[in-house]
Every structure is written in C-alpha cells, then in structure tokens.
N, C-alpha and C. Protein backbone atom coordinates (compact mmCIF):
# COMPACT_ATOMS: atom_id res chain seq x y z
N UNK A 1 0.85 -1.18 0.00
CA UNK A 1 0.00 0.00 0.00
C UNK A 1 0.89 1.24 0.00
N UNK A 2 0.51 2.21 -1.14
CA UNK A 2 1.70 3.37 -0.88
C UNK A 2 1.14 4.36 -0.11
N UNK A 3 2.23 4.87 0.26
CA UNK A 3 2.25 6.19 1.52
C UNK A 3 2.12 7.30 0.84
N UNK A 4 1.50 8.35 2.02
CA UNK A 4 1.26 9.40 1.12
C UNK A 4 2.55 10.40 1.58
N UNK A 5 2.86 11.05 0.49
CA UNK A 5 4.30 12.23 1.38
C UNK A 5 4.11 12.85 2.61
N UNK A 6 3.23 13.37 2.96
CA UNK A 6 2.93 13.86 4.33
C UNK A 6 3.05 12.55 5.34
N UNK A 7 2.49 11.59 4.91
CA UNK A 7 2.98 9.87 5.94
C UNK A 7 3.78 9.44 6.10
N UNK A 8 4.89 9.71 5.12
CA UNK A 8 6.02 9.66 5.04
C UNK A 8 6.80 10.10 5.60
N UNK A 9 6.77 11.64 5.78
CA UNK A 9 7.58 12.30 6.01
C UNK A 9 7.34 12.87 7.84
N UNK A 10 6.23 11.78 8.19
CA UNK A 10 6.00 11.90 9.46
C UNK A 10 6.52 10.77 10.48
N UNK A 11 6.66 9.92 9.46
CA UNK A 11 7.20 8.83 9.65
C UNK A 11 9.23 9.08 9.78
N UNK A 12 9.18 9.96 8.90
CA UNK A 12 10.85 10.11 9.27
C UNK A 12 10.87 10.95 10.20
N UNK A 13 10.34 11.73 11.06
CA UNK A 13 10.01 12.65 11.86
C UNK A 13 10.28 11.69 13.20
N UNK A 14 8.89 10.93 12.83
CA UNK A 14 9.13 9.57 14.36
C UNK A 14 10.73 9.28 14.32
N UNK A 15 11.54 8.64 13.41
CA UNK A 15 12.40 7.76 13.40
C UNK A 15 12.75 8.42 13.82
N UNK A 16 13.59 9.82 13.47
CA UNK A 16 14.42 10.95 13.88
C UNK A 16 14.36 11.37 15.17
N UNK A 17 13.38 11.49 16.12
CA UNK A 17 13.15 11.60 17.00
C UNK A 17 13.37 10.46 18.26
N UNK A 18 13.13 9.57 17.67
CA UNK A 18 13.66 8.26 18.47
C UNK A 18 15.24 8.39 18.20
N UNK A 19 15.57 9.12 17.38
CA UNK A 19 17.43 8.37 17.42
C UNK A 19 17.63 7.49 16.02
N UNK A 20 16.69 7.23 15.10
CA UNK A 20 17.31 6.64 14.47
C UNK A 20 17.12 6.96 12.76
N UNK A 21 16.91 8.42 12.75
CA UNK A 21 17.42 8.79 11.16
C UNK A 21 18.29 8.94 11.02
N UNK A 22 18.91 8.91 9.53
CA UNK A 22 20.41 9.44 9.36
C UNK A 22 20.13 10.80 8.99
N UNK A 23 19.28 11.21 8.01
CA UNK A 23 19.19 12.42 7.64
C UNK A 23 19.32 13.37 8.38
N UNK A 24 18.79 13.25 10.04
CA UNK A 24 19.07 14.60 11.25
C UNK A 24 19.55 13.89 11.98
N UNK A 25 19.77 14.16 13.33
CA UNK A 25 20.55 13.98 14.65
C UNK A 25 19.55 13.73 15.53
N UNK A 26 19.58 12.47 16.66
CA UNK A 26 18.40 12.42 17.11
C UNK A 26 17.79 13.70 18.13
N UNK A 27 16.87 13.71 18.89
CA UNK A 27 16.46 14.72 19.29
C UNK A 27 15.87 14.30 20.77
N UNK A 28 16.89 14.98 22.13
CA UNK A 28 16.64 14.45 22.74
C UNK A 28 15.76 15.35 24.03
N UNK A 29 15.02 14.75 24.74
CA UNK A 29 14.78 15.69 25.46
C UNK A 29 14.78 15.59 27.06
N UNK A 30 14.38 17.03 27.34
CA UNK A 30 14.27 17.62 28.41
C UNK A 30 14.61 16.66 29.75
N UNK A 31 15.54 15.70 30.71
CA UNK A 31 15.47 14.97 31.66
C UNK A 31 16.15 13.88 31.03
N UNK A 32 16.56 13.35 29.74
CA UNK A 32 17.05 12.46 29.01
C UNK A 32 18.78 12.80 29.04
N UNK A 33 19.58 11.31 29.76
CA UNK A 33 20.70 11.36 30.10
C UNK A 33 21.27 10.72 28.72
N UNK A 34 22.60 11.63 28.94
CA UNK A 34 23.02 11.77 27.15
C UNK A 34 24.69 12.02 27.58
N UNK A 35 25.27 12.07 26.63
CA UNK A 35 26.92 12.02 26.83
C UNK A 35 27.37 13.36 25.65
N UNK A 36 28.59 14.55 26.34
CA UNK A 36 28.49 15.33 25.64
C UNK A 36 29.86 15.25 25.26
N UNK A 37 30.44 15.46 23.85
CA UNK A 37 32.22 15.35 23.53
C UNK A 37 32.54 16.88 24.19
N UNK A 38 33.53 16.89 24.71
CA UNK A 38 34.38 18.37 25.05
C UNK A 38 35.33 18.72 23.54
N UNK A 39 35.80 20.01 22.84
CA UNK A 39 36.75 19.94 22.16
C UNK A 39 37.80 20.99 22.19
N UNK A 40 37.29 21.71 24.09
CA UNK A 40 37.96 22.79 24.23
C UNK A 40 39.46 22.27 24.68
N UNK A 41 40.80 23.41 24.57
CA UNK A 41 41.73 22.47 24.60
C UNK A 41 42.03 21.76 26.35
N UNK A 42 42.24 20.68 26.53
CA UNK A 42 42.61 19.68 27.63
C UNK A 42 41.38 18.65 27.49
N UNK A 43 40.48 19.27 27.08
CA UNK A 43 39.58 18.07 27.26
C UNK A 43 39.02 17.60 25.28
N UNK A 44 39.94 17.94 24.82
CA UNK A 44 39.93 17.48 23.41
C UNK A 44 39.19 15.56 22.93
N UNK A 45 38.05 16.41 22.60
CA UNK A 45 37.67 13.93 22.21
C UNK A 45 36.98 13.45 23.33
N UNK A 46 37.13 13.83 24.47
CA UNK A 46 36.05 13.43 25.94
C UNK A 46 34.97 13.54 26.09
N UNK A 47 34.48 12.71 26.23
CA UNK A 47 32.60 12.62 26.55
C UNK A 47 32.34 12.74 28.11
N UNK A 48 31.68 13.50 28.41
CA UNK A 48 31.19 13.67 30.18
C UNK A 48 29.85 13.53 29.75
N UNK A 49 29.50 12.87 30.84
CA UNK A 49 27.88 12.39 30.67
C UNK A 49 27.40 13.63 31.58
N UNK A 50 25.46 14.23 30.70
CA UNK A 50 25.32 14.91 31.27
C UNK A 50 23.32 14.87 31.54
N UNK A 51 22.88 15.69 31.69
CA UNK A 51 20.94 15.53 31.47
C UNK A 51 20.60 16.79 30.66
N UNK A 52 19.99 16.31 30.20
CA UNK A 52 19.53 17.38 28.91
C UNK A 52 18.11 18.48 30.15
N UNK A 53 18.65 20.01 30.28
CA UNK A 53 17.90 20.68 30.81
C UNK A 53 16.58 20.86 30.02
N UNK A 54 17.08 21.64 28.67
CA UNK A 54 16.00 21.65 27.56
C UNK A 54 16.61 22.08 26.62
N UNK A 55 15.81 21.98 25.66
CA UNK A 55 16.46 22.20 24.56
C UNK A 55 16.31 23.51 23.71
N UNK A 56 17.26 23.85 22.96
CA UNK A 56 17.62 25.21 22.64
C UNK A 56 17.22 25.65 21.32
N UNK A 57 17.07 27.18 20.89
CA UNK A 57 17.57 26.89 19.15
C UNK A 57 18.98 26.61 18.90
N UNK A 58 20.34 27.00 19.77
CA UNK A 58 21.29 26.73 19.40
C UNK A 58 21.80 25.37 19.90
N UNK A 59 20.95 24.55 20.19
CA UNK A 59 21.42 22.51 20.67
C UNK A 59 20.33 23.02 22.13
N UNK A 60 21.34 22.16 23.03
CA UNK A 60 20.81 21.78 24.21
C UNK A 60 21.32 22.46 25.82
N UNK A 61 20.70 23.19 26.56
CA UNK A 61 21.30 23.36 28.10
C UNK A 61 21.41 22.37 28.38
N UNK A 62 22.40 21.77 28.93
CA UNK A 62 22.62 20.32 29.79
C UNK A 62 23.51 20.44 31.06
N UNK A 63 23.08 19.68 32.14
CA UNK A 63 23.98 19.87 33.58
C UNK A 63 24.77 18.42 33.39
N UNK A 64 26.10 18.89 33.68
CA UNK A 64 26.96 17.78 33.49
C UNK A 64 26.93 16.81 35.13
N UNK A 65 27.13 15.49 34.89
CA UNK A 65 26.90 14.75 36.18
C UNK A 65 28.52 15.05 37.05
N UNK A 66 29.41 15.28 36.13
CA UNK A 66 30.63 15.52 36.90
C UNK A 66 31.25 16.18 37.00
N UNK A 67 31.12 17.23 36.13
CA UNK A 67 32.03 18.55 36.09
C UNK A 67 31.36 20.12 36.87
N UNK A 68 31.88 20.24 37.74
CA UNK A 68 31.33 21.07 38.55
C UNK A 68 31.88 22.85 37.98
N UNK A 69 30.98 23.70 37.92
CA UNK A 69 31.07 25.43 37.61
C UNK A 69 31.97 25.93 38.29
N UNK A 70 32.40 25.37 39.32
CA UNK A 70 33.68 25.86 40.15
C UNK A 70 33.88 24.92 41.29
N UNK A 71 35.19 25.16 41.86
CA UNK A 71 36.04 23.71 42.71
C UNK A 71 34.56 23.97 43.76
N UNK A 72 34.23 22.58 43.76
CA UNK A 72 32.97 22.25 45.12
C UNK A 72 32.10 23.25 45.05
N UNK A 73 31.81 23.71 43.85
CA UNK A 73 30.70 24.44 43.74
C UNK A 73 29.45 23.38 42.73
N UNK A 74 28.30 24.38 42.07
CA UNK A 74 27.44 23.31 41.90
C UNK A 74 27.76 23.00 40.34
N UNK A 75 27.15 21.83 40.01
CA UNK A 75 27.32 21.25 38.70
C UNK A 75 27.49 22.15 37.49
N UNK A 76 28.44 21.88 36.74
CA UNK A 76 28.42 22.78 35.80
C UNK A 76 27.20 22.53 34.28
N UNK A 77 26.35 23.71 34.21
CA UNK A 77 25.30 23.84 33.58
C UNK A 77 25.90 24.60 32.26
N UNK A 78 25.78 24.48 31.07
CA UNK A 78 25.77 25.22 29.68
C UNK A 78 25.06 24.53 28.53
N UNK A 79 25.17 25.19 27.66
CA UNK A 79 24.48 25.09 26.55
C UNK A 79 25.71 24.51 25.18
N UNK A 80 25.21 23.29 24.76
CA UNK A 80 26.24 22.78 23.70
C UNK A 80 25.88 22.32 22.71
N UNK A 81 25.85 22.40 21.21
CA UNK A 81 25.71 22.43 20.42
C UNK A 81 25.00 21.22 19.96
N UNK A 82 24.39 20.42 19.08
CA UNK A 82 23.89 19.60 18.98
C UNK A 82 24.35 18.59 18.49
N UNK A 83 25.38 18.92 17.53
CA UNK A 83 26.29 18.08 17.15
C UNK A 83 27.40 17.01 18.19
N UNK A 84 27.08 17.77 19.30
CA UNK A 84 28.29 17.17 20.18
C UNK A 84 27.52 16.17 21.38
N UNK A 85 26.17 15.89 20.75
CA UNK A 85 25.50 15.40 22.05
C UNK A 85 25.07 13.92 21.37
N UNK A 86 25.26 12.86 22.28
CA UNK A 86 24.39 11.43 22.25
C UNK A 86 23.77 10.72 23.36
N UNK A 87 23.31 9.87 23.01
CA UNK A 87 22.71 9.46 24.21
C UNK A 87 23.80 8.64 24.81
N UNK A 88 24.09 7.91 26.11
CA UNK A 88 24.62 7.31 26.56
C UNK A 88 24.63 5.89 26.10
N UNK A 89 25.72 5.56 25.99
CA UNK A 89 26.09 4.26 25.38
C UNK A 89 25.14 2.95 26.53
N UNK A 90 25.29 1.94 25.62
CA UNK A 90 24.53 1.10 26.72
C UNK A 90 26.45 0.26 27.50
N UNK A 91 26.07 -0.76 28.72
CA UNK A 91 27.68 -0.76 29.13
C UNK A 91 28.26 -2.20 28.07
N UNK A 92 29.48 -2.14 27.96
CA UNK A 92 29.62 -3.54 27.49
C UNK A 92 29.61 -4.72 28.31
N UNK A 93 29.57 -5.84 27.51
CA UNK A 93 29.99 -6.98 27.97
C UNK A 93 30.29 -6.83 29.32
N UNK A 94 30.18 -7.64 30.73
CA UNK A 94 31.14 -7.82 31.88
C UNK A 94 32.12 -8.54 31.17
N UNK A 95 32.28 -9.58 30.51
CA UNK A 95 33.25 -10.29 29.66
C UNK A 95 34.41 -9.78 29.13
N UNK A 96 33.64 -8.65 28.38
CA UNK A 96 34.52 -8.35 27.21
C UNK A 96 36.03 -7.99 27.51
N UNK A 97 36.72 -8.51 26.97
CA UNK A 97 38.50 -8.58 26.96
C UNK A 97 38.73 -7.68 25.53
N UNK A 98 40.07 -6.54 25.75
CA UNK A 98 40.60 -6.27 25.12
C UNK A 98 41.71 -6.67 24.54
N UNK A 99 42.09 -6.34 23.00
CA UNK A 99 43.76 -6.53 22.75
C UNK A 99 44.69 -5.44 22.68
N UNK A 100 45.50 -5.94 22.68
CA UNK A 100 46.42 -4.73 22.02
C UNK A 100 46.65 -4.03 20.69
N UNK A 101 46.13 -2.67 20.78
CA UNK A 101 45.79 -1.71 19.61
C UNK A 101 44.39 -1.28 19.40
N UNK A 102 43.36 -2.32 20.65
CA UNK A 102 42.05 -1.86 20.15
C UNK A 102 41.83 -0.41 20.43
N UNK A 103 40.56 0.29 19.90
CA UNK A 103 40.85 1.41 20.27
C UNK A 103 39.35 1.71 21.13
N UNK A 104 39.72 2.39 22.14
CA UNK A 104 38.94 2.47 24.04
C UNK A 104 38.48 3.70 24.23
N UNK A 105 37.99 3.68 25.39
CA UNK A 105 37.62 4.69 25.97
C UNK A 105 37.98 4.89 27.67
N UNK A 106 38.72 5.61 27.71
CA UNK A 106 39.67 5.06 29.69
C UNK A 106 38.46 6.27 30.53
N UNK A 107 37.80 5.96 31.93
CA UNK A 107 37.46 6.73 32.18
C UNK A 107 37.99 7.12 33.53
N UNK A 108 37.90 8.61 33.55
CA UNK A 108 39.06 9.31 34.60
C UNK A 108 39.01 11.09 34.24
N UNK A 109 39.19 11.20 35.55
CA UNK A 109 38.61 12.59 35.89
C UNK A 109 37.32 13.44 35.58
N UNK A 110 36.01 12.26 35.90
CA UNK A 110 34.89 12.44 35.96
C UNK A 110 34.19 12.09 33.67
N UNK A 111 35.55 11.49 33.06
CA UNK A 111 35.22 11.79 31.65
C UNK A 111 35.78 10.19 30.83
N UNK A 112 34.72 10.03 29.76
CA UNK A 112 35.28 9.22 29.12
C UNK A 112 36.56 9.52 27.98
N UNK A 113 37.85 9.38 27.90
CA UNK A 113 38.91 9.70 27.10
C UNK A 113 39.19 9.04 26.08
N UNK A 114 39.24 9.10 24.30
CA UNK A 114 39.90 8.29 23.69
C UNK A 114 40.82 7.66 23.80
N UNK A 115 41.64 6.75 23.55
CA UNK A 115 42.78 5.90 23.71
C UNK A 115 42.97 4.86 22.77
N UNK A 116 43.97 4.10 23.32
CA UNK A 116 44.33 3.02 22.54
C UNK A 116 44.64 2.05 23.85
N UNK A 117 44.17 0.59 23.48
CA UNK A 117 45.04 -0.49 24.56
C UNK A 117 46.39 -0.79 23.98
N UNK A 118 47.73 -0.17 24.57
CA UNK A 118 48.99 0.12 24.92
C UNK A 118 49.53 -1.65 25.39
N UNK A 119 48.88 -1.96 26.49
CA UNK A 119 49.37 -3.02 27.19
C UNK A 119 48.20 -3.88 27.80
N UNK A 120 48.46 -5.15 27.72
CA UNK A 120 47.27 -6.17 28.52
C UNK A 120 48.29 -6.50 29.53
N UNK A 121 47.90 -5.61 30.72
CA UNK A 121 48.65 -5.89 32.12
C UNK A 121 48.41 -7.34 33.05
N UNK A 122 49.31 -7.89 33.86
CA UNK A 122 48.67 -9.07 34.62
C UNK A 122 47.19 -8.61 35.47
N UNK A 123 47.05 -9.69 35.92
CA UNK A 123 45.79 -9.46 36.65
C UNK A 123 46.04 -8.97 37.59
N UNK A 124 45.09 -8.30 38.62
CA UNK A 124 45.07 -7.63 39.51
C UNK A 124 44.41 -8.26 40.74
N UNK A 125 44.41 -9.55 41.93
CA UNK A 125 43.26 -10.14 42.76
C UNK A 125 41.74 -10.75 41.63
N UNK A 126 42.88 -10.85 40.74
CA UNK A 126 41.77 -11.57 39.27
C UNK A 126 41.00 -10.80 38.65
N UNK A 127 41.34 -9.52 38.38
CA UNK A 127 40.46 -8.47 37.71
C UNK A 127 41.69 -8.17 36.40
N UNK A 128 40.73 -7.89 35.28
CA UNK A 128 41.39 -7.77 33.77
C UNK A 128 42.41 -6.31 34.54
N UNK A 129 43.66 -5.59 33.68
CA UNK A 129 43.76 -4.26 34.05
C UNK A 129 44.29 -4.22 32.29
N UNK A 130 44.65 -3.26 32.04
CA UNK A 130 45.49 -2.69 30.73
C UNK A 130 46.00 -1.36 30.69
N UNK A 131 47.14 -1.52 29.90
CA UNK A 131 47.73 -0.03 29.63
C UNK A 131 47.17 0.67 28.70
N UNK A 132 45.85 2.03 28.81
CA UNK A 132 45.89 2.79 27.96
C UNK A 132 46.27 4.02 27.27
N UNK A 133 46.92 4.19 26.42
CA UNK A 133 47.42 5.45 25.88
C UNK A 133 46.49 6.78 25.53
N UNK A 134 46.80 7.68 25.81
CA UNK A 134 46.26 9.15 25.29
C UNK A 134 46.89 9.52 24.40
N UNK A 135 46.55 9.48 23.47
CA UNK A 135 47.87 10.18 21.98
C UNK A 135 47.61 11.77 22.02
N UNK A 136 46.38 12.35 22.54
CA UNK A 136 46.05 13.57 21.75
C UNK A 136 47.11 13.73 23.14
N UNK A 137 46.61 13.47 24.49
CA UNK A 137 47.71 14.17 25.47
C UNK A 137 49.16 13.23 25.77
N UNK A 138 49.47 12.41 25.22
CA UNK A 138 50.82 11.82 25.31
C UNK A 138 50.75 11.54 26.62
N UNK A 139 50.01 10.37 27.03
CA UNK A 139 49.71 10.11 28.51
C UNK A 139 49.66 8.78 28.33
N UNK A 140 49.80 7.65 29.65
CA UNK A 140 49.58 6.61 29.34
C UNK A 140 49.22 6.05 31.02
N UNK A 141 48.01 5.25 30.96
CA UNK A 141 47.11 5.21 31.92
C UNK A 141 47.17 3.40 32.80
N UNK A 142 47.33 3.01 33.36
CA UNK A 142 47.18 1.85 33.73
C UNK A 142 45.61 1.53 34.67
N UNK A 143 44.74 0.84 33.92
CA UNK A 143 43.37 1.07 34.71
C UNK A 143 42.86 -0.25 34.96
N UNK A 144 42.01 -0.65 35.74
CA UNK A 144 40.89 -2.09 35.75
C UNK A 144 40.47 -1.97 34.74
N UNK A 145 39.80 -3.05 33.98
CA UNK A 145 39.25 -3.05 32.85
C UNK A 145 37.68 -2.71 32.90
N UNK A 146 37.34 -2.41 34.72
CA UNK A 146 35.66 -1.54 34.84
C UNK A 146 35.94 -0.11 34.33
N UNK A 147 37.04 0.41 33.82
CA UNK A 147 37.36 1.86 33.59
C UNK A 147 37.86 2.08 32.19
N UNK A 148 37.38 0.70 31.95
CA UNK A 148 38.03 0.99 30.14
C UNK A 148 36.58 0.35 29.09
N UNK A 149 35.88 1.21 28.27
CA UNK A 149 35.11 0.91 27.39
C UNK A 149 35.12 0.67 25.95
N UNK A 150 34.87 0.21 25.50
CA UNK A 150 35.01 -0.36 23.91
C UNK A 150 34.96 1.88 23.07
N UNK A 151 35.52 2.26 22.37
CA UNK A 151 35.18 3.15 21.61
C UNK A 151 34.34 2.63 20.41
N UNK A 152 32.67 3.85 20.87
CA UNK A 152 31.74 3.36 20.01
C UNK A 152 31.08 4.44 19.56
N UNK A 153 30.49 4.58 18.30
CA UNK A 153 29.67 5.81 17.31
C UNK A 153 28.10 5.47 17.62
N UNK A 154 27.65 6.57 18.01
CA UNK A 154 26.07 6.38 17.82
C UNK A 154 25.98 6.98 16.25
N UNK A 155 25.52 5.84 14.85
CA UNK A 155 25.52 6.50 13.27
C UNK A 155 24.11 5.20 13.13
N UNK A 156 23.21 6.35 13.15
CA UNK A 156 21.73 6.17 12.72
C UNK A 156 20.31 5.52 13.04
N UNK A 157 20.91 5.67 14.42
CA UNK A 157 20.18 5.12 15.15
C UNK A 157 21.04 3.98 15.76
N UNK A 158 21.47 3.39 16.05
CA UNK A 158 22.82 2.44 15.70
C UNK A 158 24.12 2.67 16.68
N UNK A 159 24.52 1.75 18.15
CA UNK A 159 26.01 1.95 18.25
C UNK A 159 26.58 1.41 17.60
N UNK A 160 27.63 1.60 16.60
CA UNK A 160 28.73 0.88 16.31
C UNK A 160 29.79 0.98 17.33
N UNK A 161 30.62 -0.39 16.90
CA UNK A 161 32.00 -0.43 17.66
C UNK A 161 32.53 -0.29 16.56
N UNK A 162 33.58 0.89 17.16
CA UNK A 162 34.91 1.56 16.03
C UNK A 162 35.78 0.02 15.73
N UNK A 163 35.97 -0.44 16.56
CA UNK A 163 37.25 -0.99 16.11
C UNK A 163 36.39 -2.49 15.57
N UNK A 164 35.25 -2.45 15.65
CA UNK A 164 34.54 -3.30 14.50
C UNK A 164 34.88 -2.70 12.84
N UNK A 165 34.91 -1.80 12.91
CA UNK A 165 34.49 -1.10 11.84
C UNK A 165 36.21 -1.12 11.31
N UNK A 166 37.08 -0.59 12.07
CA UNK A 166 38.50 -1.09 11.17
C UNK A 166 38.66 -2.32 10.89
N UNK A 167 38.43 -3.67 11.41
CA UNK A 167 38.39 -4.55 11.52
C UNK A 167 37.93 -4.53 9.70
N UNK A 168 37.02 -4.47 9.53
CA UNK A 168 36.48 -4.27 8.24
C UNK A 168 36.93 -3.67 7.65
N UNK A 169 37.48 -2.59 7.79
CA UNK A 169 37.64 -1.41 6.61
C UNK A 169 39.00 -2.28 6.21
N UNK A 170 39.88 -3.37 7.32
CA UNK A 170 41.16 -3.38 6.69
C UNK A 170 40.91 -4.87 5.90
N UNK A 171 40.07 -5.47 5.87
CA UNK A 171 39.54 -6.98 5.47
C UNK A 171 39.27 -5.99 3.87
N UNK A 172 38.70 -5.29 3.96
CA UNK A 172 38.30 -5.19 2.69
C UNK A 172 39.44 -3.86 1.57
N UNK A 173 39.74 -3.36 2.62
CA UNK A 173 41.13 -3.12 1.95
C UNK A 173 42.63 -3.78 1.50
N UNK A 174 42.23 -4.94 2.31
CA UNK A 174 43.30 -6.25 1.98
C UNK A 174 42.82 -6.95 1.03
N UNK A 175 41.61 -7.26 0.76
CA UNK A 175 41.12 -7.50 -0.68
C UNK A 175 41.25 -6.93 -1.72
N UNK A 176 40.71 -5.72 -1.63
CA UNK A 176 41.14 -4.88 -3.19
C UNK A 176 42.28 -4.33 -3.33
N UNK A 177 43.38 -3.97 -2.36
CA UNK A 177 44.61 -3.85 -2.83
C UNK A 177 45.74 -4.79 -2.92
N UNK A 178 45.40 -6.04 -2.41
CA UNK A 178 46.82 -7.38 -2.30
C UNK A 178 46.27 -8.65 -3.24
N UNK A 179 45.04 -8.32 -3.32
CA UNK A 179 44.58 -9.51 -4.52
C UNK A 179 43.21 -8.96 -4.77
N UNK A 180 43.91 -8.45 -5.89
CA UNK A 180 42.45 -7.88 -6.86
C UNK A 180 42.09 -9.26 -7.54
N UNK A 181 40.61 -8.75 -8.00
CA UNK A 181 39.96 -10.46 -8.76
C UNK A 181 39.23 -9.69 -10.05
C-alpha cells in the first residue's frame, strides 16, 4: 500500500526523534541522560555524561553529572551544540576482553577519554587491568578493565563499535589492494 508524502515524512520525523534517522541527529529531550564530547583544549575527544535541561535553538542546556562550575561548587550547567551530544552508550559486555591496539575509551577525571590499549597488564586479585594510551595528550594510563570501554559511534540510530568497523575497513582493503579479482 503506498504512503502518502505527508505519511512519510511523518514517519521520518518519528524515526528521527527516536534516534534513528540518518538524515538529522536524534532529538533528545528535556530529563534524558546523554553524553556530551568536550573539544575545548585539555579536554579534546572526551565525553562527560550529562541531562539534557531543555532544549535550545542553538542545541541543548545540559547539567553535566561531573564537572562542577567551580572547585565544590554546583554542577556545571551550559548550553552545547547539537552536534556534540548522544545518548549514553549502553555498558559492554562484563566479559569483554581487550587486545592490544584496540581502540577504548579510559574513564578518569569524571570523563570518558579516547585511547588506545597500549598493554594487557597481569591481573590484579583476578580483575582484567590494561595499559591505555592518550595520543592527543601523550599520557599513558594503567586502569581495571571496569574503567576501560570499547570506543563506540552512535551512526543512525545504531552503536557501532569503532574498532569493528577497522576490523572491516582493513579486510576489505586487503582485498582490493593485495589480490584484486
């Protein structure tokens, strides 16, 4: 049965709003806990999780859960662009084991940080640990593996795992450039 354009286009409205068009960014609201990237310099690539106050014409007011407006003062509240906001990842695996080179997320000083796994350290009283690297700050972190998360894209409704996605990009770049058919 065909749709009519107005049904249609209400219908991408729903999706979009739930989180899962590609065409816009989902749309979140008012009390909805969400994760925001920083790209001012020191906190370059970091996600601090925060609650969406309401929403803006220029993105969203949001109060961050950890970053406070001043030392032991109250939560720090602003307004950030829309581009820089997702919802909170769901957690991984208790399982999940890293290798070396995957690429993470270390969390520390109230923020999730890009990285790389550097080192798969011994155990700790039987808990995973690993060495993760900071490239943007030339840092290198030794953490439990409850403080280290898979690096993942919310793209279209959709988490991906990044280092799913190289995983692939290099399978199929090892195909078409080392044995073309």
């Amino acid at each position: 049965m065909a749709r009519s354009p107005a049904g249609a286009a209400a219908e991408e409205e729903e999706r979009e709003e739930a989180g899962a068009g590609c065409r816009g960014r989902p749309r979140h609201a008012a009390g909805e806990e969400i994760e925001v990237v920083l790209n001012e310099e020191g906190f370059r690539g970091a996600r601090f999780e925060a609650t969406v106050a309401a929403r803006r014409s220029n993105g969203y007011e949001v109060v961050f859960s950890t970053l406070e407006a001043r030392r032991r003062g109250p939560l720090l509240r602003e307004v950030v662009a829309v581009a820089d906001v997702r919802p909170r990842p769901p957690p991984p695996p208790p399982e999940r084991e890293f290798k070396l080179f995957d690429l993470v997320e270390a969390y520390g000083d109230g923020g999730w940080w890009p990285g790389v796994v550097s080192g798969v350290l011994p155990k700790l009283k039987g808990k995973a640990r690993y060495a993760v690297s900071l490239p943007l700050f030339r840092e290198v972190h030794e953490l439990l593996a409850s403080f280290v998360r898979p690096r993942r894209e919310f793209v279209c409704g959709s988490w991906v795992d990044t280092q799913d996605v190289l995983h692939k990009f290099a399978w199929i770049s090892h195909e078409t450039v080392c044995f073309p058919t």
